[in-house]
N, C-alpha and C. Protein backbone atom coordinates (compact mmCIF):
# COMPACT_ATOMS: atom_id res chain seq x y z
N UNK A 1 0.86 -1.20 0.00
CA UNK A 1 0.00 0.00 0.00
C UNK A 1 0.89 1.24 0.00
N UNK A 2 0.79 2.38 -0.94
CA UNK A 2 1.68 3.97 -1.14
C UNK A 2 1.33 4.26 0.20
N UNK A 3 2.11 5.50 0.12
CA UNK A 3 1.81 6.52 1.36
C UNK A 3 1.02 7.56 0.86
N UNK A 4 0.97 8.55 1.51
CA UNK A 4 0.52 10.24 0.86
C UNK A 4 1.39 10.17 0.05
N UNK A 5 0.64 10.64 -1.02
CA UNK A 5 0.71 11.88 -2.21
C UNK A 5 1.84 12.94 -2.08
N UNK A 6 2.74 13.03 -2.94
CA UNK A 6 3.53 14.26 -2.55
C UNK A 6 3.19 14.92 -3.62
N UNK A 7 3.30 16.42 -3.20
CA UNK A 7 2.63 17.38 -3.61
C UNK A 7 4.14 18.48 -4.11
N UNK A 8 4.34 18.63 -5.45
CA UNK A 8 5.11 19.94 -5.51
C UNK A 8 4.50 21.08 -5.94
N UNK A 9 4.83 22.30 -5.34
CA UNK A 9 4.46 23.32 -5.43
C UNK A 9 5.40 24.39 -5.11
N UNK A 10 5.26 25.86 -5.47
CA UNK A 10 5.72 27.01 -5.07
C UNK A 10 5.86 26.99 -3.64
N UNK A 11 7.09 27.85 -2.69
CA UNK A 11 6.91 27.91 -1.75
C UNK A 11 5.95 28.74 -1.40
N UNK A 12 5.48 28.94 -0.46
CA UNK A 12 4.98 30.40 0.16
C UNK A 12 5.64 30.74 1.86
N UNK A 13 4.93 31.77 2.07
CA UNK A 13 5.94 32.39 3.21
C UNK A 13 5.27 30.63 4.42
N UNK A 14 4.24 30.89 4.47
CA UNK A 14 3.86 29.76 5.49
C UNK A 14 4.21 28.87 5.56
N UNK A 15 5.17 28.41 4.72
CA UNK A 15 6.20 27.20 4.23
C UNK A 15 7.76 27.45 5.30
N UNK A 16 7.82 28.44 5.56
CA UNK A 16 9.25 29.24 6.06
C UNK A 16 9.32 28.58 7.04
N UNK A 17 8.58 27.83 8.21
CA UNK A 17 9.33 27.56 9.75
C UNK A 17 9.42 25.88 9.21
N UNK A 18 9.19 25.31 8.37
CA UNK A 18 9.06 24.14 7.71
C UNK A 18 10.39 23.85 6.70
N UNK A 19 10.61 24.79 6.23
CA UNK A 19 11.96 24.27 5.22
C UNK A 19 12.88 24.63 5.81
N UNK A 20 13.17 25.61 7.13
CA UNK A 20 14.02 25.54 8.10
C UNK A 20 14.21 24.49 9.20
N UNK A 21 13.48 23.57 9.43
CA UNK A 21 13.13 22.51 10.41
C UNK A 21 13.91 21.30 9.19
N UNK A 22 13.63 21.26 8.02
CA UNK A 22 13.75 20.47 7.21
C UNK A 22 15.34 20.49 7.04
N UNK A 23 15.86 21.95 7.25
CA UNK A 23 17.18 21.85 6.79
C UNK A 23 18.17 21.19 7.62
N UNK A 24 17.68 21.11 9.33
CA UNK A 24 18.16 20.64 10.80
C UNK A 24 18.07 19.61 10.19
N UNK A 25 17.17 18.50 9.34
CA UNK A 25 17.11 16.91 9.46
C UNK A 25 18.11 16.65 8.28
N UNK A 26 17.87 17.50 7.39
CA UNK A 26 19.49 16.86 6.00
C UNK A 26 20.49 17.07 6.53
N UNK A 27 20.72 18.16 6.85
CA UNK A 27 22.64 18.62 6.98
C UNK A 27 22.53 18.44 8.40
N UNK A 28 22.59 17.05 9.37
CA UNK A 28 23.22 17.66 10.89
C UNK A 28 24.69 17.60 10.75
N UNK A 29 25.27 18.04 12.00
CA UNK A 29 26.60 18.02 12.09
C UNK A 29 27.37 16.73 11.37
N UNK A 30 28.44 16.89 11.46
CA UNK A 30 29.04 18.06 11.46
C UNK A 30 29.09 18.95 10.37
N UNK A 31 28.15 19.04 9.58
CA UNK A 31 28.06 20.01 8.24
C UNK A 31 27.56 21.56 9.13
N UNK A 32 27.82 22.82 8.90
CA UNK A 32 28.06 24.14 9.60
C UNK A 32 26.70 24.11 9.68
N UNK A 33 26.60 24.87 11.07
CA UNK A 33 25.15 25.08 11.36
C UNK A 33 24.86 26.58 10.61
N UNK A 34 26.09 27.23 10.38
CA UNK A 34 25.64 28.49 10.21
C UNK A 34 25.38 28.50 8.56
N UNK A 35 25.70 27.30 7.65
CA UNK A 35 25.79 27.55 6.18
C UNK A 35 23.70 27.46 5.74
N UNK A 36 23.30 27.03 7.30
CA UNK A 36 21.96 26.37 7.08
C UNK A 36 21.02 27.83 6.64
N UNK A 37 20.18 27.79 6.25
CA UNK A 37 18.93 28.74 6.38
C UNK A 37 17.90 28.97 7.40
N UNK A 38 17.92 30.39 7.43
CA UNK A 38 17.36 30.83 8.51
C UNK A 38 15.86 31.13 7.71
N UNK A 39 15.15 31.44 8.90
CA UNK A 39 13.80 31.98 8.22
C UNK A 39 14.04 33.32 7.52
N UNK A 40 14.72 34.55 7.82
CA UNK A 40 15.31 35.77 6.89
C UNK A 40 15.85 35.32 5.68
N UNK A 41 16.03 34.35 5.45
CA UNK A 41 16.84 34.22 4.15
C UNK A 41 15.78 33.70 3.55
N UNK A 42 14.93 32.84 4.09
CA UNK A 42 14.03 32.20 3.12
C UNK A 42 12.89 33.21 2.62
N UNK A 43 12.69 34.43 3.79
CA UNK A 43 11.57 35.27 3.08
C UNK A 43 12.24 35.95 1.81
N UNK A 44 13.35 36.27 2.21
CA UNK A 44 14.00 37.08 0.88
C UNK A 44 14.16 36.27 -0.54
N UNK A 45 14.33 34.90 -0.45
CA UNK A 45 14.24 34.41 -1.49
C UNK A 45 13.17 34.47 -2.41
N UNK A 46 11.18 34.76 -1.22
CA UNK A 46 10.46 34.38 -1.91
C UNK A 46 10.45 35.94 -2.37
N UNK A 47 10.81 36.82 -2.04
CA UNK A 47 10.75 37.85 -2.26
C UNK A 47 11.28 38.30 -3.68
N UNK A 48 13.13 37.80 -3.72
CA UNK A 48 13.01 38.34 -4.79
C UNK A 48 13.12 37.35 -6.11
N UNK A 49 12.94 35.84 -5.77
CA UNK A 49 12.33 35.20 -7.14
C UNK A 49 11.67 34.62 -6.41
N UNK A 50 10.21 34.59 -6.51
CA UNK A 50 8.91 33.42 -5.98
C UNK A 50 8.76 32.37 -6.47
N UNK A 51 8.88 32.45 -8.28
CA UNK A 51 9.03 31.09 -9.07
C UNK A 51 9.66 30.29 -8.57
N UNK A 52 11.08 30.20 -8.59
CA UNK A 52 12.33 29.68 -8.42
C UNK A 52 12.10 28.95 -7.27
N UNK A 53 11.24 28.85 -6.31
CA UNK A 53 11.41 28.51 -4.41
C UNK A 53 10.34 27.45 -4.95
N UNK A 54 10.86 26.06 -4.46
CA UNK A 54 9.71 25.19 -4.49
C UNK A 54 9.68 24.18 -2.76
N UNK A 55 8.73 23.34 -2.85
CA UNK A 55 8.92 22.59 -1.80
C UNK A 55 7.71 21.32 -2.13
N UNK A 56 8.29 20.38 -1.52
CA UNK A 56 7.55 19.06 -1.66
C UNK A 56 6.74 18.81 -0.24
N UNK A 57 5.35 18.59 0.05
CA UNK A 57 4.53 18.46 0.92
C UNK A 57 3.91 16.90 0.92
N UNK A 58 4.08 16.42 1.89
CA UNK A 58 3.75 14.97 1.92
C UNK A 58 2.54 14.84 3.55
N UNK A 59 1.64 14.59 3.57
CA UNK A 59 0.69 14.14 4.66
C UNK A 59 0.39 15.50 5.33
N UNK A 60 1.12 16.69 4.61
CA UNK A 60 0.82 18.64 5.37
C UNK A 60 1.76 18.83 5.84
N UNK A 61 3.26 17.89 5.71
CA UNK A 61 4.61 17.97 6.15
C UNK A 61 5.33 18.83 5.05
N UNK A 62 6.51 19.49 5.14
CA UNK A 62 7.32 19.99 4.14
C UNK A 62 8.35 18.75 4.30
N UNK A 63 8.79 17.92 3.17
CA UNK A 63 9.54 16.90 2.92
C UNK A 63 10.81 17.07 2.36
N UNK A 64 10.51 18.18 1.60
CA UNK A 64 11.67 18.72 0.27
C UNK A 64 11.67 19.82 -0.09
N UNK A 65 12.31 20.65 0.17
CA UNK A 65 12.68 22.41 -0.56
C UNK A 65 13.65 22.32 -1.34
N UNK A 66 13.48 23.42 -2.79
CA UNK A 66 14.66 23.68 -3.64
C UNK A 66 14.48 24.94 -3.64
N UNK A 67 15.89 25.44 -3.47
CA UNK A 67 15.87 26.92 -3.64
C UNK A 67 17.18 27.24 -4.97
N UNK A 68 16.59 28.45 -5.96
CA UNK A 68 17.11 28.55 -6.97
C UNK A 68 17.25 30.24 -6.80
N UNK A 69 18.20 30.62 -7.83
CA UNK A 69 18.19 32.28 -8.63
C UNK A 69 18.58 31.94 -9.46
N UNK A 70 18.97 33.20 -10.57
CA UNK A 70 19.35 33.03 -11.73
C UNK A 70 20.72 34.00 -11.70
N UNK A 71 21.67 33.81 -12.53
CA UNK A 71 23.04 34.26 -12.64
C UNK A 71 23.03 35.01 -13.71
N UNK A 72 23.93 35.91 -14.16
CA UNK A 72 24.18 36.47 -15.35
C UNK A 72 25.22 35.38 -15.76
N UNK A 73 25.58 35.68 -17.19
CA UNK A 73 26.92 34.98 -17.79
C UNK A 73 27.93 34.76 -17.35
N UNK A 74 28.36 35.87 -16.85
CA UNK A 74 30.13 35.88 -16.45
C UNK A 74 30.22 35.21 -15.26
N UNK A 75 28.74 35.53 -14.16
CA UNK A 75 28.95 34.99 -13.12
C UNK A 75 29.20 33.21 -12.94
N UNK A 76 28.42 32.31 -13.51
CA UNK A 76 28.44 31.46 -14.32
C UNK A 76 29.70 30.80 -14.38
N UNK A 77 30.27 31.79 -15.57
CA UNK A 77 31.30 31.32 -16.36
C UNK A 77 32.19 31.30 -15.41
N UNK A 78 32.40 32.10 -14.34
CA UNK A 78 33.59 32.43 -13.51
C UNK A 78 33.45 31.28 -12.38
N UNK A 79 32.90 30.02 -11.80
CA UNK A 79 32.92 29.41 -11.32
C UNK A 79 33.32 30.01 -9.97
N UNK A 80 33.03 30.85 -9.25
CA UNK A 80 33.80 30.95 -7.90
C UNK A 80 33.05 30.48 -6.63
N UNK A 81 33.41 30.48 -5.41
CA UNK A 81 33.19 29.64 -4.13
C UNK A 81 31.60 30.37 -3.90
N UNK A 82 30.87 29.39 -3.10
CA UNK A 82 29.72 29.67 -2.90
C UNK A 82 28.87 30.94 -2.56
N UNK A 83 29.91 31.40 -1.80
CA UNK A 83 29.09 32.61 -0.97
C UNK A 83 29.64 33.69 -2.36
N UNK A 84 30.45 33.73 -3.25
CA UNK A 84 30.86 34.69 -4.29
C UNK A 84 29.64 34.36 -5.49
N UNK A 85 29.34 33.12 -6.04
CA UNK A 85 28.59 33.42 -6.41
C UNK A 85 27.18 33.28 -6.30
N UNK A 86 26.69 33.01 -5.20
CA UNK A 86 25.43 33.15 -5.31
C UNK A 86 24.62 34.38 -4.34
N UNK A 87 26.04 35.69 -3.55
CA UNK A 87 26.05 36.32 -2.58
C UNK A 87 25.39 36.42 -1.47
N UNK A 88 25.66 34.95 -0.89
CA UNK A 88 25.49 34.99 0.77
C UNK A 88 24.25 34.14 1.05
N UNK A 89 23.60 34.15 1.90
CA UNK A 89 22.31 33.75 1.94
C UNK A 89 21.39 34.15 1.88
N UNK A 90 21.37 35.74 1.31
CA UNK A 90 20.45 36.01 0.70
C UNK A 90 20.20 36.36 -0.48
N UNK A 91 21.23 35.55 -1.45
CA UNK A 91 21.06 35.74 -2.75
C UNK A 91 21.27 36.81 -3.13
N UNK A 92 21.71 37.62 -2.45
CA UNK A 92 22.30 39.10 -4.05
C UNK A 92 22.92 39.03 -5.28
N UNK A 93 23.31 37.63 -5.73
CA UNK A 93 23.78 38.01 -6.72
C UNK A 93 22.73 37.43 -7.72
N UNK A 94 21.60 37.10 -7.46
CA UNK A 94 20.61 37.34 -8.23
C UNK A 94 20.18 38.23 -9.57
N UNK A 95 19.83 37.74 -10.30
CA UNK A 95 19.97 38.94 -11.86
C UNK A 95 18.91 38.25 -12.66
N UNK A 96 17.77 39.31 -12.58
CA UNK A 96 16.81 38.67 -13.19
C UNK A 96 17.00 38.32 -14.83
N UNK A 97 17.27 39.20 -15.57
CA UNK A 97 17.97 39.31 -16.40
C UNK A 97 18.84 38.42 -17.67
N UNK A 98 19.49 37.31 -16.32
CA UNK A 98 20.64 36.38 -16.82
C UNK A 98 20.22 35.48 -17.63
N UNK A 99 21.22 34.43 -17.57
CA UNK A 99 21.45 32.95 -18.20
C UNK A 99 20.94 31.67 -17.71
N UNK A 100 21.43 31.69 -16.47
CA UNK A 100 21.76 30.78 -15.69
C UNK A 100 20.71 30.30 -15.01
N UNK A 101 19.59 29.41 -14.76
CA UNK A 101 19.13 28.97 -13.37
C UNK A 101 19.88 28.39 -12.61
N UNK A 102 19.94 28.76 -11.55
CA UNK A 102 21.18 28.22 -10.45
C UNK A 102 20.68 27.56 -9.68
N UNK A 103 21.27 26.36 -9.23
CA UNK A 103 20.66 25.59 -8.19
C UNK A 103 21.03 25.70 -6.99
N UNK A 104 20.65 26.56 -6.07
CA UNK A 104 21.09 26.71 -4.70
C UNK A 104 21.12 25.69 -3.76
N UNK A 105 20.00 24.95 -3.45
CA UNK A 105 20.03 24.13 -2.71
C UNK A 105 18.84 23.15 -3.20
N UNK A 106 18.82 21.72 -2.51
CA UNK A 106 17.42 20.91 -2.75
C UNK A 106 17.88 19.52 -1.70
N UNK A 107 17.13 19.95 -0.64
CA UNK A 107 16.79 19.49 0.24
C UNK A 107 15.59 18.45 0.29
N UNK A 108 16.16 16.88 0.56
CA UNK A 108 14.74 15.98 0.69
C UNK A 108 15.13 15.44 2.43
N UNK A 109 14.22 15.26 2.81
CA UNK A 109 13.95 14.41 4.50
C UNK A 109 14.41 13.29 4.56
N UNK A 110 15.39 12.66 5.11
CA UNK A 110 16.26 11.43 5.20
C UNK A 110 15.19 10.36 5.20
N UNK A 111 13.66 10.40 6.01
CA UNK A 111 12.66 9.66 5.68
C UNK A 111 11.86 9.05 4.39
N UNK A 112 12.26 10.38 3.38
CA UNK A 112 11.80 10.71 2.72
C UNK A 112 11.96 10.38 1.14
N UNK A 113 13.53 9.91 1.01
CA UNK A 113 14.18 9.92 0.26
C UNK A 113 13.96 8.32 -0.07
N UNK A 114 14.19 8.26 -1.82
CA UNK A 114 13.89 7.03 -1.92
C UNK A 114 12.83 6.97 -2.98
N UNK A 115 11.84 7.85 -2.83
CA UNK A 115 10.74 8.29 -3.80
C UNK A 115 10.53 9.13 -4.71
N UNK A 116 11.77 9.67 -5.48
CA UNK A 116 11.64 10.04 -6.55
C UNK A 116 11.55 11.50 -6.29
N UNK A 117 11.47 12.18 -5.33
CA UNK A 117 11.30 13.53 -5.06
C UNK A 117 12.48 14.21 -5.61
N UNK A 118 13.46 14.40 -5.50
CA UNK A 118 14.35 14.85 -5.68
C UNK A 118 14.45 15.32 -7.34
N UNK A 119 14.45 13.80 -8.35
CA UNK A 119 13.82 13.89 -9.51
C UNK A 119 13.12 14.97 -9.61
N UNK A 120 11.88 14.73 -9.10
CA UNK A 120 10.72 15.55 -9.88
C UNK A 120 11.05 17.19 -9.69
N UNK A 121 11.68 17.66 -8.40
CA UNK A 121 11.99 18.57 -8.34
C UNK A 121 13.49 19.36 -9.32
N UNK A 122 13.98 18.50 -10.06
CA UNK A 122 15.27 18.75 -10.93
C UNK A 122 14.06 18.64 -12.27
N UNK A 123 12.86 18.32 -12.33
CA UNK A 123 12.18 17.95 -13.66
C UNK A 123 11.67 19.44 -14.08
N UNK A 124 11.14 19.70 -12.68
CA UNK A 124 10.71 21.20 -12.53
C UNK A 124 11.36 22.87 -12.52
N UNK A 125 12.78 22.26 -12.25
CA UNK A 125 14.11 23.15 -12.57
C UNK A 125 14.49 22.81 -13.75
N UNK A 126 14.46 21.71 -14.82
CA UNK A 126 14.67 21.67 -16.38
C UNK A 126 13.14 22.50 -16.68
N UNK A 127 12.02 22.39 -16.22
CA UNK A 127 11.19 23.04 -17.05
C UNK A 127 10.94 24.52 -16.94
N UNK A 128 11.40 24.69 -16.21
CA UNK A 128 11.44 26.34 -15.72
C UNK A 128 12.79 26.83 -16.66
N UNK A 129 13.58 26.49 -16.53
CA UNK A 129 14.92 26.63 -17.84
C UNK A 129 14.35 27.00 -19.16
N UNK A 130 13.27 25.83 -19.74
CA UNK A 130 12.85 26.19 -20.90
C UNK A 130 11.76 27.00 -21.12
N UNK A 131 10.70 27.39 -19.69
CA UNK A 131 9.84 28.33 -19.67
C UNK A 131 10.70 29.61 -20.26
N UNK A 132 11.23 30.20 -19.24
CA UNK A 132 12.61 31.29 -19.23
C UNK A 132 12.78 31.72 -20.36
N UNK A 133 13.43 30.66 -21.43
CA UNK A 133 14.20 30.72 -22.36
C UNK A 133 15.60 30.50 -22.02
N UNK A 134 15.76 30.19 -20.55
CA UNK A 134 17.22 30.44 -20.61
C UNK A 134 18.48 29.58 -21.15
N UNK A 135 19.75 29.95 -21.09
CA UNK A 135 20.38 29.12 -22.14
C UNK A 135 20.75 27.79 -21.20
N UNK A 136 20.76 27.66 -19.88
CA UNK A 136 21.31 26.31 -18.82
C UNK A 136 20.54 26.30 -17.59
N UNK A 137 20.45 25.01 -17.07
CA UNK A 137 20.71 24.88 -15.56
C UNK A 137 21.91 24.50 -15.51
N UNK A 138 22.55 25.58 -13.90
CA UNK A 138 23.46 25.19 -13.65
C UNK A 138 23.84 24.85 -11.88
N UNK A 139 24.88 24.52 -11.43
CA UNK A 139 25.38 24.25 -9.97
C UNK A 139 26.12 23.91 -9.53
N UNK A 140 26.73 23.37 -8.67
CA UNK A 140 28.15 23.42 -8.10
C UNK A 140 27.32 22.33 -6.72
N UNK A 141 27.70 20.79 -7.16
CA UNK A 141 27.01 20.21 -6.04
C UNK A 141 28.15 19.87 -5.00
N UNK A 142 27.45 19.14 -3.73
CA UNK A 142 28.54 18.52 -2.66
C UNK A 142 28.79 17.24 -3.15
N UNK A 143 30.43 16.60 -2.75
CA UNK A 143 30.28 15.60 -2.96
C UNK A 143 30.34 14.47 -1.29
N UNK A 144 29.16 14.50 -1.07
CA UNK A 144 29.61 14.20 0.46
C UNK A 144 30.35 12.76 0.88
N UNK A 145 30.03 12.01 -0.44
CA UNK A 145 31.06 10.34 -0.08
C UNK A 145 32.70 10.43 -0.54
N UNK A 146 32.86 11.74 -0.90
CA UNK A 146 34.65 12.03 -0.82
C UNK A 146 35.45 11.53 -0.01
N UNK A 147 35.17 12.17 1.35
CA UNK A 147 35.60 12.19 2.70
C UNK A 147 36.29 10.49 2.73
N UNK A 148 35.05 9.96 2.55
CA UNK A 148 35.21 8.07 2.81
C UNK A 148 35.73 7.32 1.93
N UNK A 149 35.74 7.85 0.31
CA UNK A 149 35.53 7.13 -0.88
C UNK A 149 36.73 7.63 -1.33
N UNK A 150 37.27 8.63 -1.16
CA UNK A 150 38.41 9.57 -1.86
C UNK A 150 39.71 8.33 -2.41
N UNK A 151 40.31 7.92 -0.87
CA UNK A 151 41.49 7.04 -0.79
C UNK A 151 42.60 7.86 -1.92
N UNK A 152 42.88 9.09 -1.07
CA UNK A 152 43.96 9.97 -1.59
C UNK A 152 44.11 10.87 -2.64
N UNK A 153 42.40 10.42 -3.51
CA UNK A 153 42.44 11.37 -4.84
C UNK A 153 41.99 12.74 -3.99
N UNK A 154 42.47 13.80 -5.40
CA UNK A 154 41.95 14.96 -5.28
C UNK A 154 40.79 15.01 -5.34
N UNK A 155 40.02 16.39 -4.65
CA UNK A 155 38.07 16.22 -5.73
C UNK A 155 38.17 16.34 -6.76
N UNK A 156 39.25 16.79 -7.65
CA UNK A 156 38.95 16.62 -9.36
C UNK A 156 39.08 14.97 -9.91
N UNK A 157 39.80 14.50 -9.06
CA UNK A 157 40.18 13.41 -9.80
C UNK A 157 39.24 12.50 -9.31
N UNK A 158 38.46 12.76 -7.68
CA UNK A 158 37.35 11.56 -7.35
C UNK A 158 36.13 12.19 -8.40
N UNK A 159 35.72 13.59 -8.81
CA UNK A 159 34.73 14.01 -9.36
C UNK A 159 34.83 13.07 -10.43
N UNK A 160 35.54 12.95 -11.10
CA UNK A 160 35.94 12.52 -12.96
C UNK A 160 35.77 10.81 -12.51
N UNK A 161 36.28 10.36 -11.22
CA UNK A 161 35.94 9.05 -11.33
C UNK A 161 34.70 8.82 -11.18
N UNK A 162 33.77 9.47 -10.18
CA UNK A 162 32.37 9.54 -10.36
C UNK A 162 31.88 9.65 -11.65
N UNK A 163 32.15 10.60 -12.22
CA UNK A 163 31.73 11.01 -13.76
C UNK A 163 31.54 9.79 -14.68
N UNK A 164 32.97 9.59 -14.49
CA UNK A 164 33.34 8.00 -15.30
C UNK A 164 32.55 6.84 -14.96
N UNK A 165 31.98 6.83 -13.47
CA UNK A 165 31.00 5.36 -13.38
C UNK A 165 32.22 4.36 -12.26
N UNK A 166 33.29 4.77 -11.94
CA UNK A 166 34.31 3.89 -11.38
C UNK A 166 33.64 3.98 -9.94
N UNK A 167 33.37 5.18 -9.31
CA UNK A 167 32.90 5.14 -8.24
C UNK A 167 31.49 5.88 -8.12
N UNK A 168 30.88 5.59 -7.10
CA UNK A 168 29.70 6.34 -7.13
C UNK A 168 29.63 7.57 -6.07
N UNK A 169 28.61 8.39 -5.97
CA UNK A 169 28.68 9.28 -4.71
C UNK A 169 27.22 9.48 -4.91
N UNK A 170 26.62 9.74 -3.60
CA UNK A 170 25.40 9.50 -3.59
C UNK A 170 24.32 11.09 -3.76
N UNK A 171 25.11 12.53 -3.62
CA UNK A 171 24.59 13.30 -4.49
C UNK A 171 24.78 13.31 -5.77
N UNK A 172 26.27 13.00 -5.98
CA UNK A 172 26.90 13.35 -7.38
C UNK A 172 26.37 12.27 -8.70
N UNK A 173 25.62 11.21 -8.18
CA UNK A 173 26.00 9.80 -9.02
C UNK A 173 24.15 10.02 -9.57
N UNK A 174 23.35 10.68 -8.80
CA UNK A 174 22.10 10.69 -9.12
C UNK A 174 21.81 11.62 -10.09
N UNK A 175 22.03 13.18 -9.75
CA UNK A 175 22.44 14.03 -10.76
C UNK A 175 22.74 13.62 -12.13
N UNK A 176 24.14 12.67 -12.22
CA UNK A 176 24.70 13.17 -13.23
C UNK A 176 23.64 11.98 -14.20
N UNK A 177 22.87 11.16 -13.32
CA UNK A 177 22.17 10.02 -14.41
C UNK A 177 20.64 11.00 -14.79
N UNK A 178 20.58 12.13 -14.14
CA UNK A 178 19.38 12.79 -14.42
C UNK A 178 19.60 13.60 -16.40
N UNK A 179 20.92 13.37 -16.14
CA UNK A 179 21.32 13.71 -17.60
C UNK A 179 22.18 15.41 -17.46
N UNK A 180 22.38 15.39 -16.48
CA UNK A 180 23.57 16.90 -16.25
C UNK A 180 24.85 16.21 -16.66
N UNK A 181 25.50 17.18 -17.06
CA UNK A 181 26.90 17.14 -17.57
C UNK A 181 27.88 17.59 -16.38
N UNK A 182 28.84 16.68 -15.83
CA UNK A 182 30.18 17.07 -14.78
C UNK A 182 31.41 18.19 -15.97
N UNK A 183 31.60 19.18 -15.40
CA UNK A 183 32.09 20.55 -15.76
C UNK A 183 33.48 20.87 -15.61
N UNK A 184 33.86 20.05 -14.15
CA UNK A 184 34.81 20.15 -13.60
C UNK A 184 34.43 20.23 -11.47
N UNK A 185 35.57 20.96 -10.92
CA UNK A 185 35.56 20.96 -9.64
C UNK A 185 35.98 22.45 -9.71
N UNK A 186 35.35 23.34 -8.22
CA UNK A 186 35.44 24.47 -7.23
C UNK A 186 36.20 23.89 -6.56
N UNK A 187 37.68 24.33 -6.13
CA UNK A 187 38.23 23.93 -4.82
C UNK A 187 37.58 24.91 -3.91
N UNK A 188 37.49 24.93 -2.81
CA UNK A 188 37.24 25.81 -1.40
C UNK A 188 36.37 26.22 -2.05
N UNK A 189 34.56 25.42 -2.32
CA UNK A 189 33.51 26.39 -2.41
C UNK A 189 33.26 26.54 -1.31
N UNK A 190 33.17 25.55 -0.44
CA UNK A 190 32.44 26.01 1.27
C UNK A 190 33.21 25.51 2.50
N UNK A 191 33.14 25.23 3.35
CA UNK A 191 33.36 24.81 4.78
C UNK A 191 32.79 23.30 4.55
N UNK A 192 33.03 22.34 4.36
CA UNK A 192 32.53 21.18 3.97
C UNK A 192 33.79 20.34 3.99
N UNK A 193 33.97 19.71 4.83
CA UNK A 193 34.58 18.53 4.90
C UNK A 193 34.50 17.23 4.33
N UNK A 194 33.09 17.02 4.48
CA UNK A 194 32.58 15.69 3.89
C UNK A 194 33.22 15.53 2.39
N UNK A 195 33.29 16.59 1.86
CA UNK A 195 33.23 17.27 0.12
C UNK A 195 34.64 17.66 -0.16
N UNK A 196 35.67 17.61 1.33
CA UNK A 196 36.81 17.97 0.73
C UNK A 196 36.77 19.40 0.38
N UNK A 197 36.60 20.12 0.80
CA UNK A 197 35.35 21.63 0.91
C UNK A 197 35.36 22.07 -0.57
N UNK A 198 35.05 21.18 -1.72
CA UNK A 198 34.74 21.25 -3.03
C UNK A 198 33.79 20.98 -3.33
N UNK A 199 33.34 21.64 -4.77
CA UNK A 199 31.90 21.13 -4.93
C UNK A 199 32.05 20.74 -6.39
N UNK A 200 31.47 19.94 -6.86
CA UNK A 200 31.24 19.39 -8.86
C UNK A 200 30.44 20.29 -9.69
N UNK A 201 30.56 21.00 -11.09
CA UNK A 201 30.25 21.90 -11.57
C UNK A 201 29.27 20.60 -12.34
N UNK A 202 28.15 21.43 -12.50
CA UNK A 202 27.29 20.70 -13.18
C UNK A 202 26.77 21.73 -14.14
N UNK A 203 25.68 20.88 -16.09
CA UNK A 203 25.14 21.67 -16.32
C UNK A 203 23.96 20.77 -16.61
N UNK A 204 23.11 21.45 -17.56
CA UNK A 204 22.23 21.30 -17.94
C UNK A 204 21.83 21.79 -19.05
């Protein structure tokens, strides 16, 4: 017998003490408490792109949030560490304008996971790309089975073995079968250990 129905939709503000509760159950320690989202950051997101903010609702629970902006070109092109380009947590470097849908974050419930959510929410970030017109999705993911899986490589060289199919990683390995293209590696995008504090350039 299924469970509830999951439901994707736009965030709204009444969503805010929910995709912050949600963010405590993906990232606990030792991943930074402070890289997490606060409720200020999340109003500003809906604030200044509303499209872009989604979340997955299962039984009147929030299960899954993705939070997106969009980049100009250069920003993009210039690959730099997290807080440079996507400015901070509250998104200033936002540009309505741009190229790019950016994938900030996408958060599913360790319960939760397993059901395709994640998917549908990357289905809904390819279709918003082609609503747009814009020319990519793009992102810079974690690779959090580095840490364990590495055995001395660099993150460029565990990224490319992921890429290649030699090893797997359990953000990086789902992604790239969603049909995104591996770009290369960010050294020092964040405070992330797990990741080797690198992240995998992805497109779309």
């Amino acid at each position: 017998m299924s469970g509830p129905s999951v439901i994707i939709r736009t965030t709204t503000r009444a969503d805010i003490a929910g995709v912050v509760e949600l963010q405590r159950d993906c990232f606990p320690p030792p991943f930074p408490e402070d890289l997490l989202w606060q409720a200020e950051h999340i109003a500003h997101h809906l604030e200044i792109f509303p499209d872009g903010q989604w979340v997955a609702q299962q039984d009147g629970r929030i299960v899954a949030s993705c939070t997106n902006l969009i980049l100009d070109e250069a920003n993009w092109q210039a690959h730099l560490d997290w807080e440079n380009t996507v400015g901070g947590h509250f998104l200033r470097a936002h540009a309505p304008g741009g190229t790019t849908l950016y994938g900030v974050d996408l958060s599913v419930a360790p319960a939760s996971r397993g059901q395709g959510i994640g998917r549908r929410l990357y289905k809904v970030r390819f279709d918003l790309v082609r609503t747009m017109g814009l020319a990519r999705y793009g992102t810079a993911v974690r690779m959090p089975d580095y840490l364990a899986k590495a055995a001395g490589r660099t993150p460029h060289d565990y990224a490319h073995a992921v890429a290649e199919g030699s090893l797997t990683d359990r953000t990086l390995t789902p992604l790239l079968r969603m049909g995104t293209q591996w770009k290369g590696v960010i050294e020092n995008h964040m405070d992330d250990e797990e990741s080797g504090h690198a992240a995998a350039i992805l497109e779309w």
